[in-house]
Protein backbone atom coordinates (compact mmCIF):
# COMPACT_ATOMS: atom_id res chain seq x y z
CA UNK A 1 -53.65 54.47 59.43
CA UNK A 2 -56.20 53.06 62.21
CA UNK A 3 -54.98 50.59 64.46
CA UNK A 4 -56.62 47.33 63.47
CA UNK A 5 -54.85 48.41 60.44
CA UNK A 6 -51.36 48.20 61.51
CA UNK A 7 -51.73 45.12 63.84
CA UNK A 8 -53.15 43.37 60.74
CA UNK A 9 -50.00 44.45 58.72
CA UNK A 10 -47.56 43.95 61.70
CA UNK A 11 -50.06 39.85 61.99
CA UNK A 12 -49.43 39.45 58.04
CA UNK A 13 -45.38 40.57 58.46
CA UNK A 14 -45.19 37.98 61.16
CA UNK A 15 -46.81 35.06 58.86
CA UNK A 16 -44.52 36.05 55.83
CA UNK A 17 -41.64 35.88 58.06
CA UNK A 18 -42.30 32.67 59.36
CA UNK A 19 -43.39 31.31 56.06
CA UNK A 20 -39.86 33.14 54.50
CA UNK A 21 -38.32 31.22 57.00
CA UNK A 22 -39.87 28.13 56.56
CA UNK A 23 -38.86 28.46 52.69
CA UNK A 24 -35.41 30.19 53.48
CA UNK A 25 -35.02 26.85 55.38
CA UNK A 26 -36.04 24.40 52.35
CA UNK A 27 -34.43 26.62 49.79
CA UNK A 28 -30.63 26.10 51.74
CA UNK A 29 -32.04 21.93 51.93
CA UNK A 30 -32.25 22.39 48.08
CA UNK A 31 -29.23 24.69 47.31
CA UNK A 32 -27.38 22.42 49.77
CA UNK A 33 -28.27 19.29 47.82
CA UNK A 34 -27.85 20.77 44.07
CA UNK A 35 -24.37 21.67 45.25
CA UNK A 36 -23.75 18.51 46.64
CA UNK A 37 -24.93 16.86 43.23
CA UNK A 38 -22.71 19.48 41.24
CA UNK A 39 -19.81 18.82 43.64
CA UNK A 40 -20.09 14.81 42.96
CA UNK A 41 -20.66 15.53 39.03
CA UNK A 42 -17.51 17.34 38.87
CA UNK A 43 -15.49 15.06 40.83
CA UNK A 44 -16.83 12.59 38.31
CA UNK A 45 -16.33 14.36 35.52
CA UNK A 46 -12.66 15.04 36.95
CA UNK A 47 -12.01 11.42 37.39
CA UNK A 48 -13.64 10.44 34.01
CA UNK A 49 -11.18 13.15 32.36
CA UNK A 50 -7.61 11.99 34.13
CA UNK A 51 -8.51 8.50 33.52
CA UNK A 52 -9.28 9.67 29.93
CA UNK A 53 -5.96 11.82 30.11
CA UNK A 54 -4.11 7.80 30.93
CA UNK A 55 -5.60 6.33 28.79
CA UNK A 56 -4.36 8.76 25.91
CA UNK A 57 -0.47 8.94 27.02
C-alpha cells in the first residue's frame, strides 16, 4: 500500500464520517419525529378506546 493510497482512504473515511454523521443526525430528526407521531397515535387511540370503554358500560 503506497502512501497516496492510504491518505486517499484515510480523505474518503473522513468524508463518510462526516456524511454518516450528517445522516446519523437526520435519521435521530426522523426516528425522533415517527416516535413522536406513534406516541400521539397511541395516546389517541388510548383515549378513543376508554371513551369507547364509557360509552359501552
Amino acid at each position: 500500500m503506497n502512501l497516496l493510497h492510504l491518505l486517499f482512504r484515510i480523505k474518503r473515511k473522513n468524508l463518510h464520517f462526516l456524511n454518516g454523521h450528517k445522516y446519523r443526525k437526520k435519521f435521530f430528526n426522523t426516528l425522533k419525529k415517527s416516535i413522536r407521531i406513534k406516541f400521539s397515535f397511541s395516546s389517541f387511540f388510548i383515549v378513543l378506546h376508554k371513551q369507547h370503554q364509557n360509552l359501552k358500560f
